[in-house]
C-alpha atoms as a PDB file:
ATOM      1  CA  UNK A   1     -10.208  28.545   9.444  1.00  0.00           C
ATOM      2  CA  UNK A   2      -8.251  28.135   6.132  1.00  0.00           C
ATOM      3  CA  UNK A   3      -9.306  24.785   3.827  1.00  0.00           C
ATOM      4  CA  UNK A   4      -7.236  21.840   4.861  1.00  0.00           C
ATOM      5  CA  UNK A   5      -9.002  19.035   2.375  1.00  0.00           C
ATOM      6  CA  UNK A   6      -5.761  19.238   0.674  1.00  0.00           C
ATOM      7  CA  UNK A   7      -4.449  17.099   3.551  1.00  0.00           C
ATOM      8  CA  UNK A   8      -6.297  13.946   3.417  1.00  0.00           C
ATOM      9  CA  UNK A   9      -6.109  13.889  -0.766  1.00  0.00           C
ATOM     10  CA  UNK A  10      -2.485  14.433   0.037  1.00  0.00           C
ATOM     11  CA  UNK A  11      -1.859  11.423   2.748  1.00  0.00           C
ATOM     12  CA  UNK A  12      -4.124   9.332   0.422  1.00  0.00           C
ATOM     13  CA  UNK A  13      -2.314   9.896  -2.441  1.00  0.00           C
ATOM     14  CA  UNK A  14       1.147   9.204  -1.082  1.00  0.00           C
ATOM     15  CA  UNK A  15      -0.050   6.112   0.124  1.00  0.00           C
ATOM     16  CA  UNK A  16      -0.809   4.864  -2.759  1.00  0.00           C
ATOM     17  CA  UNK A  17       1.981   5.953  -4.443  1.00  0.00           C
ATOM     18  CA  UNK A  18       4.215   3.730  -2.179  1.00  0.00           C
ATOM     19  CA  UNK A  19       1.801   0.627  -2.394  1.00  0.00           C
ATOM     20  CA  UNK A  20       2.871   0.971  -5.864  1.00  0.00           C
ATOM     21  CA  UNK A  21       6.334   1.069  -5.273  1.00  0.00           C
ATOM     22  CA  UNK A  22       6.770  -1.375  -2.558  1.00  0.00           C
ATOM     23  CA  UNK A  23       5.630  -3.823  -5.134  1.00  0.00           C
ATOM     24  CA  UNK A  24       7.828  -2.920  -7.642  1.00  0.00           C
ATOM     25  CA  UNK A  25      11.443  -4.574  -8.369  1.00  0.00           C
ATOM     26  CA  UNK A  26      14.227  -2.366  -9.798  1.00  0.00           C
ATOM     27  CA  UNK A  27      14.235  -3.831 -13.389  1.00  0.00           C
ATOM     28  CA  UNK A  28      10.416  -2.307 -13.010  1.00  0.00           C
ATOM     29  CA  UNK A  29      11.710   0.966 -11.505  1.00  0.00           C
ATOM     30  CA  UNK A  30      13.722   0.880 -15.080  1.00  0.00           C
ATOM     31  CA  UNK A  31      11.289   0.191 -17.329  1.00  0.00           C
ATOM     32  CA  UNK A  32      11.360   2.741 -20.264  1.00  0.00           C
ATOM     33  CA  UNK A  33       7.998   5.144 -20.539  1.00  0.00           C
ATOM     34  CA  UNK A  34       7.449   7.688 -23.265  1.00  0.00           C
ATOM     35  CA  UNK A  35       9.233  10.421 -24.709  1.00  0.00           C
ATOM     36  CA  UNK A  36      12.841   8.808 -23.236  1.00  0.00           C
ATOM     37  CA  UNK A  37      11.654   8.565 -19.555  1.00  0.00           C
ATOM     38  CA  UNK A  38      11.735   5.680 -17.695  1.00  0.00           C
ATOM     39  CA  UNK A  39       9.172   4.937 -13.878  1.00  0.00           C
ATOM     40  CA  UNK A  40      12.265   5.881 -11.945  1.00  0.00           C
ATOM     41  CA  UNK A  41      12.552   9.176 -14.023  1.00  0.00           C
ATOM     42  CA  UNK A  42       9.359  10.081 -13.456  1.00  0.00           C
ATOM     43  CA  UNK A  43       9.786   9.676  -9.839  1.00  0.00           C
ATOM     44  CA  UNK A  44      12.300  11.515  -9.692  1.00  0.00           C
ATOM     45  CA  UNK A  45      10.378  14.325 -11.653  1.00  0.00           C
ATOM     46  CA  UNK A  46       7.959  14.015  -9.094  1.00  0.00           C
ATOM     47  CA  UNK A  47      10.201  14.503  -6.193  1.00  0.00           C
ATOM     48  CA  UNK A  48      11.581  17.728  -7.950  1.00  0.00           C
ATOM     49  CA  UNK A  49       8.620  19.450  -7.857  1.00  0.00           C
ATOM     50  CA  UNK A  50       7.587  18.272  -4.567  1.00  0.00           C
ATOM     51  CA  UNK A  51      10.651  19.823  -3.321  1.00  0.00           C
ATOM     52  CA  UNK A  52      10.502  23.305  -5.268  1.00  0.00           C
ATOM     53  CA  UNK A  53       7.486  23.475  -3.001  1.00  0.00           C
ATOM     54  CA  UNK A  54       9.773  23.147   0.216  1.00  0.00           C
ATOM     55  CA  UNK A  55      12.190  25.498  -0.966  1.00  0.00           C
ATOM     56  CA  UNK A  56       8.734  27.991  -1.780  1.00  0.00           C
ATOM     57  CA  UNK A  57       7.535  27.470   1.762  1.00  0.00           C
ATOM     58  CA  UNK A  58      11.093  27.776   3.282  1.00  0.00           C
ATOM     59  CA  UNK A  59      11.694  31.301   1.283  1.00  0.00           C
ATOM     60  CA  UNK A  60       7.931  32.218   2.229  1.00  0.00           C
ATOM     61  CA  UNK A  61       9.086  31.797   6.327  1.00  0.00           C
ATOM     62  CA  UNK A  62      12.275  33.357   5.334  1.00  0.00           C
ATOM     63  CA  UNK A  63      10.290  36.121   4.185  1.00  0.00           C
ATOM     64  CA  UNK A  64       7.233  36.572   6.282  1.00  0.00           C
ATOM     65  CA  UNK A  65       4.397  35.827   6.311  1.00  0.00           C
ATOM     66  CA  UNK A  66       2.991  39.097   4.419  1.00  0.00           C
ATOM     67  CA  UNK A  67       5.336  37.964   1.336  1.00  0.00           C
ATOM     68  CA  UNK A  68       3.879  35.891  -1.083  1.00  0.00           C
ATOM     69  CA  UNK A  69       5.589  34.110  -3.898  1.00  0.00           C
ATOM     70  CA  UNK A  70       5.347  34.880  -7.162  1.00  0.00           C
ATOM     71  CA  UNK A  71       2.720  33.031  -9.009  1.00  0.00           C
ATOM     72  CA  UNK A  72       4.645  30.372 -11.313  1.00  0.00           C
ATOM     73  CA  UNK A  73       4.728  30.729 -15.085  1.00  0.00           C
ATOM     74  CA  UNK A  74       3.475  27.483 -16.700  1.00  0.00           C
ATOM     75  CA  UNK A  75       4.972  28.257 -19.943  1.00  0.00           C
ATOM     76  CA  UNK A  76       7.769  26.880 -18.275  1.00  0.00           C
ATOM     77  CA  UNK A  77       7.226  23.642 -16.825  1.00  0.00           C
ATOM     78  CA  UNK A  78       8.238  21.255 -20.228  1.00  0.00           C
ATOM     79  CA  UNK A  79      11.683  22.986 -20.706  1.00  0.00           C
ATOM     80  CA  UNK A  80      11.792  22.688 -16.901  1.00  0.00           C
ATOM     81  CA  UNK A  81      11.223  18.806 -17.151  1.00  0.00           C
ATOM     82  CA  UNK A  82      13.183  18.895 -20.417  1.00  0.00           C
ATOM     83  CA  UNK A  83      16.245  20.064 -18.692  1.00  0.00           C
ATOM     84  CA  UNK A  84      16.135  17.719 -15.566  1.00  0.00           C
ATOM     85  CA  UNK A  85      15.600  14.518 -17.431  1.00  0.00           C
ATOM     86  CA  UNK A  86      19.025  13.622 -17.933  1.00  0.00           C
ATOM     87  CA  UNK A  87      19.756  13.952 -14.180  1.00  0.00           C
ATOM     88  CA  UNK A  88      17.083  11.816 -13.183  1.00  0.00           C
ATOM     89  CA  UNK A  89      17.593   9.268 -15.683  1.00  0.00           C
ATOM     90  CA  UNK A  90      21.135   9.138 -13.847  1.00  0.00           C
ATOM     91  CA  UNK A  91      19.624   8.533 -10.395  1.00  0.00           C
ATOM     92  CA  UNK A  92      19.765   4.496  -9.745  1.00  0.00           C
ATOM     93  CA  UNK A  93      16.255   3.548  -9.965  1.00  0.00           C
ATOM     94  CA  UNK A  94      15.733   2.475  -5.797  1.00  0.00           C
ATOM     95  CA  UNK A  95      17.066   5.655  -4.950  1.00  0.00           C
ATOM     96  CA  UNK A  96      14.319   7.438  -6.881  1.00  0.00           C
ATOM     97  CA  UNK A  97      11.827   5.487  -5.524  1.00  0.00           C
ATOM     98  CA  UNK A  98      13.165   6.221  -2.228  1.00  0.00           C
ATOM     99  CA  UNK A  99      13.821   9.790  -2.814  1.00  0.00           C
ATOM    100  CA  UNK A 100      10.078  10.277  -4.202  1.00  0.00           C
ATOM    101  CA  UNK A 101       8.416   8.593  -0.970  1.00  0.00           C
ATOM    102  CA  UNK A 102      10.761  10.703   1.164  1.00  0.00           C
ATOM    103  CA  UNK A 103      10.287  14.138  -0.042  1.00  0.00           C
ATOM    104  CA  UNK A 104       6.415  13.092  -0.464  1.00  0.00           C
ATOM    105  CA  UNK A 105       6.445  12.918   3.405  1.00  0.00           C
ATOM    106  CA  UNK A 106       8.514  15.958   3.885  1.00  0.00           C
ATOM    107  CA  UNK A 107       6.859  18.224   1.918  1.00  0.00           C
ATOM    108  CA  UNK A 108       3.387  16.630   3.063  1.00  0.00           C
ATOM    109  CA  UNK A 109       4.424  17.220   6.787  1.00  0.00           C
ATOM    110  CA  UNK A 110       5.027  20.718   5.761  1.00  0.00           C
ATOM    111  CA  UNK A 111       1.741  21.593   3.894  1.00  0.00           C
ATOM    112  CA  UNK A 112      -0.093  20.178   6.640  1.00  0.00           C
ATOM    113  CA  UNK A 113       1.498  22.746   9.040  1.00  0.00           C
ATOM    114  CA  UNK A 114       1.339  25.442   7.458  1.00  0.00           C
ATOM    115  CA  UNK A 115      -0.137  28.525   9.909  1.00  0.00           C
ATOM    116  CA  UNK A 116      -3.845  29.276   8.327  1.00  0.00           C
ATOM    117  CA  UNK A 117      -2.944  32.751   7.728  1.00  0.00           C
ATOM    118  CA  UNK A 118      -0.160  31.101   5.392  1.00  0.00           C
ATOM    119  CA  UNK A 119      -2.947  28.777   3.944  1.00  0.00           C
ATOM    120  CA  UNK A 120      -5.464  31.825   3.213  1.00  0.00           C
ATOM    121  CA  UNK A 121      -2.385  34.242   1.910  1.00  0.00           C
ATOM    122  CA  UNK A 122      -1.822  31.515  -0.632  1.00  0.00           C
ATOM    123  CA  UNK A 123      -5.592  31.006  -1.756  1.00  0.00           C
ATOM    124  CA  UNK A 124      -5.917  34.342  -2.299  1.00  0.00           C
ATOM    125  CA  UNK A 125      -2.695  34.743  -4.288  1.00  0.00           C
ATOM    126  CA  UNK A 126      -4.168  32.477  -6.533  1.00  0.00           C
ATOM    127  CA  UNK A 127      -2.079  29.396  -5.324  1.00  0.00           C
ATOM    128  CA  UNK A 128       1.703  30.063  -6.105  1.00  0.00           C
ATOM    129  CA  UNK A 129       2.795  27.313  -3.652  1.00  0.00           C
ATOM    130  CA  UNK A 130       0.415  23.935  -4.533  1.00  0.00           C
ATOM    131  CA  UNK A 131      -0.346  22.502  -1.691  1.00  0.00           C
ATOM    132  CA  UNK A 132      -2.576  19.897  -3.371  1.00  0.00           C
ATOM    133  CA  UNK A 133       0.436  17.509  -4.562  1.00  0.00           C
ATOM    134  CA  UNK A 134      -2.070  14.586  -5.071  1.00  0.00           C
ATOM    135  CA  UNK A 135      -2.949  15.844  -8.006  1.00  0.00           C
ATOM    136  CA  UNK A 136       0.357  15.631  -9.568  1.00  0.00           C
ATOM    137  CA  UNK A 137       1.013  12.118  -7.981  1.00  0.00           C
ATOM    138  CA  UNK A 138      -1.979  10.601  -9.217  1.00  0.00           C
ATOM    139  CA  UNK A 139      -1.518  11.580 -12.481  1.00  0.00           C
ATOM    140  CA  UNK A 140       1.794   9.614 -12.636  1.00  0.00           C
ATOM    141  CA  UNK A 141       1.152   6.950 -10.713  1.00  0.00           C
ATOM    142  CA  UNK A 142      -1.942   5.875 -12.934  1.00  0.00           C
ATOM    143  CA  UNK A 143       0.709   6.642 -16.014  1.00  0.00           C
ATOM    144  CA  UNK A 144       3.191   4.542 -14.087  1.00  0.00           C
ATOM    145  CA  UNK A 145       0.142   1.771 -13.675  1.00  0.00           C
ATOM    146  CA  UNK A 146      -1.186   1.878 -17.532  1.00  0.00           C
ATOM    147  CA  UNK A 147       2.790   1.131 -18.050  1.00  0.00           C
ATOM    148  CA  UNK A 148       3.090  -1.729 -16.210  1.00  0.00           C
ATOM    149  CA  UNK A 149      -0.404  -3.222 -17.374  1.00  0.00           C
ATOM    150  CA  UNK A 150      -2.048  -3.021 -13.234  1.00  0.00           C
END
């Protein structure tokens, strides 16, 4: 049976994540970070990488299950993030928040049923498709916290 603890760090993570926003008012949502960002930004950040991992696991079905996709290059994540900033600084703040919280649950939903012979391919590919996307959450919402003083 494949490793599932991704799951719960997933669900907790998420959770927290929209404590955090439920509690925040769009002038907050707006409120300018570093390096030109702003908390709805970095949602929205968050939500794109959330979904490239749908559109992984959607190709990976498309594929079968013997395909596995390629491992991802992280020499290109910051011109990635570089190049999608100005669309998500475009995105009203309260839809970012929104859009965040629901491709969280989407791509959480589809993690968590993912076949175990999808789970295992992955592990021992070396984990092209992260399906631990607390991890990236937490780090933001803590960034998103030390922001706002909380």
């Amino acid at each position: 049976m494949a490793d599932r603890s991704y799951v719960a760090a997933n669900r907790e993570e998420r959770n927290r994540l929209e404590a955090l926003l439920a509690r925040l008012s769009d002038q907050e949502l707006g409120r300018p970070l570093e390096s030109g960002w702003t908390i709805a930004a970095v949602l929205g950040h968050l939500a794109f990488w959330d979904q490239r991992i749908l559109v992984l696991i959607e190709q990976w079905r498309k594929a079968g299950a013997a395909a596995v996709p390629k491992p991802f290059d992280e020499s290109n994540v910051d011109w990635i993030n570089d190049a999608t900033k100005p669309m998500l600084l475009a995105v009203p703040p309260r839809r970012a928040a929104e859009l965040v919280m629901g491709i969280a649950n989407t791509v959480d939903a589809a993690v968590e049923t993912l076949p175990d012979d999808l789970v295992s391919r992955n592990v021992a590919a070396g984990h092209p498709v992260n399906l631990l996307r607390a991890t990236h959450r937490r780090e933001h919402r803590e960034e998103i916290e030390r922001a706002l003083g909380k």
